[in-house]
N, C-alpha and C. Protein backbone atom coordinates (compact mmCIF):
# COMPACT_ATOMS: atom_id res chain seq x y z
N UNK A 1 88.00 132.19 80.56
CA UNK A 1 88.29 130.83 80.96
C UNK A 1 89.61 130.83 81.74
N UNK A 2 89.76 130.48 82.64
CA UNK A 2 90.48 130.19 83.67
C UNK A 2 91.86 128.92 83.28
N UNK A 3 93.00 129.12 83.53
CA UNK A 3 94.21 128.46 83.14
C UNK A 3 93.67 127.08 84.13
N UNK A 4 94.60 125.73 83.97
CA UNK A 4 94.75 124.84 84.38
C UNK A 4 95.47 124.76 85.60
N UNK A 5 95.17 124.07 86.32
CA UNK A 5 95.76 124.55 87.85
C UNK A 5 96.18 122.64 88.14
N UNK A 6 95.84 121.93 87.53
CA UNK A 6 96.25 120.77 87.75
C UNK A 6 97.84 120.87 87.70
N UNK A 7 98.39 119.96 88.67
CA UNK A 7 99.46 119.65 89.48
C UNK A 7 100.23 118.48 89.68
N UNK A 8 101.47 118.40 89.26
CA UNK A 8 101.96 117.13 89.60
C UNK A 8 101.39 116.55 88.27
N UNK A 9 101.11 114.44 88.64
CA UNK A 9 101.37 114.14 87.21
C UNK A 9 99.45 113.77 87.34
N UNK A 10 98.26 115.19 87.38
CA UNK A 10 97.20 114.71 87.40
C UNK A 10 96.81 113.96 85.92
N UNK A 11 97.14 114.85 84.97
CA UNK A 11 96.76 114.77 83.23
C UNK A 11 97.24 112.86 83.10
N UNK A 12 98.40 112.24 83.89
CA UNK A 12 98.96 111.53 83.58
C UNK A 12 98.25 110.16 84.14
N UNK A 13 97.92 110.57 84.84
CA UNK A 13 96.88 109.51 85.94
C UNK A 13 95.73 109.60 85.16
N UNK A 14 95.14 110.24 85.13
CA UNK A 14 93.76 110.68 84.47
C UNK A 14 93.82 109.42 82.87
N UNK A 15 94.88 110.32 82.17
CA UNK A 15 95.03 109.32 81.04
C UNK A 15 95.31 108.11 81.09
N UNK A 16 95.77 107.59 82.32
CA UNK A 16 96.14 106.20 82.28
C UNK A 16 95.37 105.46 82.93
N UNK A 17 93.54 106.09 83.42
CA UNK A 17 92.53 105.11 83.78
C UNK A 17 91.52 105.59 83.46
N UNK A 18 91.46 106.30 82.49
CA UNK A 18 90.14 106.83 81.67
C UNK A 18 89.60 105.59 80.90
N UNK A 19 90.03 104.62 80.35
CA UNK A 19 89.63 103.72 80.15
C UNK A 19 88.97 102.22 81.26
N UNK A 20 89.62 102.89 82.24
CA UNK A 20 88.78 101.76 83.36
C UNK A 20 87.21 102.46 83.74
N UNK A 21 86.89 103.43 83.71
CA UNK A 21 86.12 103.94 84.09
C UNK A 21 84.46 103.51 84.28
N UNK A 22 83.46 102.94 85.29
CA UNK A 22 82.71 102.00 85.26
C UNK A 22 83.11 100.84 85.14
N UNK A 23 84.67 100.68 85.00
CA UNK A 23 85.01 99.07 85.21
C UNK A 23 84.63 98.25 86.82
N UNK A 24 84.05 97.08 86.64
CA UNK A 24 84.48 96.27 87.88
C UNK A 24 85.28 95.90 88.35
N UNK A 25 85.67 95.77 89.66
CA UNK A 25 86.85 95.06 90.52
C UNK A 25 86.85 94.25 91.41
N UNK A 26 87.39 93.54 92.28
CA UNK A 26 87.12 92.80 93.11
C UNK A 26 88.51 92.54 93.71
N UNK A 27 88.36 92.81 95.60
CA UNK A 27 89.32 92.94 96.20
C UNK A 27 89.76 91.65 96.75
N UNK A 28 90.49 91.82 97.39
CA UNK A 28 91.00 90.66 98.18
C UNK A 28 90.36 89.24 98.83
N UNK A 29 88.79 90.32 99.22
CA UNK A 29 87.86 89.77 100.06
C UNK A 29 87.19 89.28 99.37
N UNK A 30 87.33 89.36 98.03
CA UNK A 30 86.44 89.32 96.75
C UNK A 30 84.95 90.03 96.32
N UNK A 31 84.45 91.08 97.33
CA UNK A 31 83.84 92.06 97.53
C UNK A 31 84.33 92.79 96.02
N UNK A 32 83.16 93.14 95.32
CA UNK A 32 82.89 93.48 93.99
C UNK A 32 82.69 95.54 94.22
N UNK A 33 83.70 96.14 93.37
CA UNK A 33 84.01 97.62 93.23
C UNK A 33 83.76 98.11 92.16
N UNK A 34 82.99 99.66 91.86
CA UNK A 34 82.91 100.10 90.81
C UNK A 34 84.01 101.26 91.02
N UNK A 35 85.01 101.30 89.80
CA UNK A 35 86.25 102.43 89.35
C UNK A 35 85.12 103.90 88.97
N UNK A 36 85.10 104.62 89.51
CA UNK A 36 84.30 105.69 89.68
C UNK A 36 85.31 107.13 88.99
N UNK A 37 86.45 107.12 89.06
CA UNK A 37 87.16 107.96 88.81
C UNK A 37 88.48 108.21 89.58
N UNK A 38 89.12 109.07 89.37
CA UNK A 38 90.13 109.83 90.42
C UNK A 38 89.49 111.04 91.19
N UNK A 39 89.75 111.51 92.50
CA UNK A 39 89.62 112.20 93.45
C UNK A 39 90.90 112.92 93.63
N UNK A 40 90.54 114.14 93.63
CA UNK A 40 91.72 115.53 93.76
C UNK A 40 91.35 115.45 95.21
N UNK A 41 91.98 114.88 96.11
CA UNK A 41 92.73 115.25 97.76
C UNK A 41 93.41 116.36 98.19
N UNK A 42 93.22 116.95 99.28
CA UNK A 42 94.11 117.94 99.67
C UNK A 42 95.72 117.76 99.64
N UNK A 43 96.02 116.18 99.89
CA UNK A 43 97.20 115.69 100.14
C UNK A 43 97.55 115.15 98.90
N UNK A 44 96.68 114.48 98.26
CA UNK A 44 97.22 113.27 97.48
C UNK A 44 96.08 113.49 96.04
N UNK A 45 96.47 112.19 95.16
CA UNK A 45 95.49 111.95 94.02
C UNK A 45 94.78 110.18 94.61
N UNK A 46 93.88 109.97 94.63
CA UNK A 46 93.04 108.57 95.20
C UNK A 46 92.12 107.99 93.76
N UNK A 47 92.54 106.88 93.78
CA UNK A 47 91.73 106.14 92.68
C UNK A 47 90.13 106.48 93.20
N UNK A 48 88.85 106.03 92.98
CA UNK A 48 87.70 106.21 94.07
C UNK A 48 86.94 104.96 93.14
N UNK A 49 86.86 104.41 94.28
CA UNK A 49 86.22 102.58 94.42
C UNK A 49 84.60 102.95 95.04
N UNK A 50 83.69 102.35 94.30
CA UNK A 50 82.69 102.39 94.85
C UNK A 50 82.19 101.05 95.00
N UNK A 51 81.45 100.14 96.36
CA UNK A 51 80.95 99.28 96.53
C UNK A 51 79.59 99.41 96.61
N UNK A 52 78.49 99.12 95.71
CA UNK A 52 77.38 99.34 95.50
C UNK A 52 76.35 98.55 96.38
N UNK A 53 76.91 97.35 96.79
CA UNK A 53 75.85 96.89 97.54
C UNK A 53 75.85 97.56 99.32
N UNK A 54 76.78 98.32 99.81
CA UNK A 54 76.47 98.99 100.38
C UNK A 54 77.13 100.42 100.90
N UNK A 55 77.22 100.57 99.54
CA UNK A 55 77.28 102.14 99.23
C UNK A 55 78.66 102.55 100.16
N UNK A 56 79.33 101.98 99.73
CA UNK A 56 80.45 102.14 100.58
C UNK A 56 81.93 102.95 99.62
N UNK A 57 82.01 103.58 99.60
CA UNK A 57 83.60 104.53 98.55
C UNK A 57 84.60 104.25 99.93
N UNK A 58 85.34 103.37 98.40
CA UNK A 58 87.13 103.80 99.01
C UNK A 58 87.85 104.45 98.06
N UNK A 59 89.07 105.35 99.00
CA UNK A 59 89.73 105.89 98.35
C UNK A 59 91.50 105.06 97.87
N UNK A 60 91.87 104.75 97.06
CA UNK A 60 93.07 104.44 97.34
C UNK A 60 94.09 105.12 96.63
N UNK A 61 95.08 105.28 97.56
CA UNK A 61 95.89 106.24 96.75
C UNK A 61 96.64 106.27 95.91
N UNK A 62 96.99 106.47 94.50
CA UNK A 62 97.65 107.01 93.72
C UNK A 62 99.16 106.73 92.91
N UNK A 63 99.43 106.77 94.49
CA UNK A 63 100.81 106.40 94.73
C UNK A 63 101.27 105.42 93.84
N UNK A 64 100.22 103.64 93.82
CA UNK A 64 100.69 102.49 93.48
C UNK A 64 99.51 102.72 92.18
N UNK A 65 99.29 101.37 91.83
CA UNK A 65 98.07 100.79 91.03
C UNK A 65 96.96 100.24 91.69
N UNK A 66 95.92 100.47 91.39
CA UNK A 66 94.60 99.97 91.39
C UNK A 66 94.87 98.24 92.07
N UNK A 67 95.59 97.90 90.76
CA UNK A 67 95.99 95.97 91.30
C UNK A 67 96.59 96.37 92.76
N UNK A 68 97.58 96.68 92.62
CA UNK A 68 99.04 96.73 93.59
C UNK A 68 98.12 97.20 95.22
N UNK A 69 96.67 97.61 95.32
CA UNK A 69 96.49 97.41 96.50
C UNK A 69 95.42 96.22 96.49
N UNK A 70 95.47 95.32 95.60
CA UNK A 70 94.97 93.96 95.76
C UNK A 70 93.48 93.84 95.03
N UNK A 71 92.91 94.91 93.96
CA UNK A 71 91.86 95.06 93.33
C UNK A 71 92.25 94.51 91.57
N UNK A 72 91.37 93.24 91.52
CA UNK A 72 91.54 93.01 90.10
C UNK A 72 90.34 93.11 89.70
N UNK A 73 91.00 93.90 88.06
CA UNK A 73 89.97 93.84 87.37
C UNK A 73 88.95 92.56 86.84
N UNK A 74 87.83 93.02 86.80
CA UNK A 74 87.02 91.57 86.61
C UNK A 74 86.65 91.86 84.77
N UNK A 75 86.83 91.00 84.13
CA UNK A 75 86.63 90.79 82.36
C UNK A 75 85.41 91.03 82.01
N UNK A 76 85.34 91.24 81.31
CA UNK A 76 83.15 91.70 80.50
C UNK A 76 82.51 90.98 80.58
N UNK A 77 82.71 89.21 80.19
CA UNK A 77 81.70 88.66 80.76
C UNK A 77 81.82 88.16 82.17
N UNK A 78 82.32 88.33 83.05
CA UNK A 78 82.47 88.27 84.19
C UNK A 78 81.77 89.31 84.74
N UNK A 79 82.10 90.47 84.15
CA UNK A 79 81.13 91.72 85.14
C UNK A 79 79.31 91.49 84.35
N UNK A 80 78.88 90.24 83.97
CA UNK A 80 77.39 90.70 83.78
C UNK A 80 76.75 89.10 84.57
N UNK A 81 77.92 88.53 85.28
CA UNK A 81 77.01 87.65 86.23
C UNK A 81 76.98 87.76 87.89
C-alpha cells in the first residue's frame, strides 16, 4: 500500500464538507446544484457542483466557501419540492 501523497490542507477540506455531500444548492440565479465532492486540480482543490437539469459541473475553487461564491444551501424539506 502506497503512502498518502495528499497535499496542503486536502484531509482538511475533505473533513469540512463530507457532510454536505449530495446536498442541494442554489446559486445566485437560483439555478438548483448538486455538492458532488472535491476535485484534486493540477493547480488548485475545487468544490464540484453538479447541475442536473443540464448536466452541467462547476468547479469552484477552494480558496473561499461554497456560500462565499454565492451558493446556498437549500434545507431538507426544501430539497424534496
Amino acid at each position: 500500500m502506497s503512502k498518502c501523497i495528499c497535499k496542503g490542507n486536502w484531509r482538511s477540506i475533505v473533513n469540512e464538507t463530507e457532510h454536505l455531500l449530495d446536498r442541494r444548492f442554489r446559486d445566485n440565479k437560483g439555478e438548483e446544484y448538486s455538492f458532488f465532492g472535491i476535485v484534486h486540480g493540477s493547480d488548485d482543490y475545487y468544490y464540484g457542483m453538479w447541475r442536473r437539469k443540464d448536466r452541467e459541473l462547476t468547479l469552484l475553487s477552494c480558496v473561499g466557501s461554497i456560500d462565499g461564491h454565492g451558493y446556498v444551501l437549500q434545507e431538507e424539506n426544501d430539497e424534496q419540492t
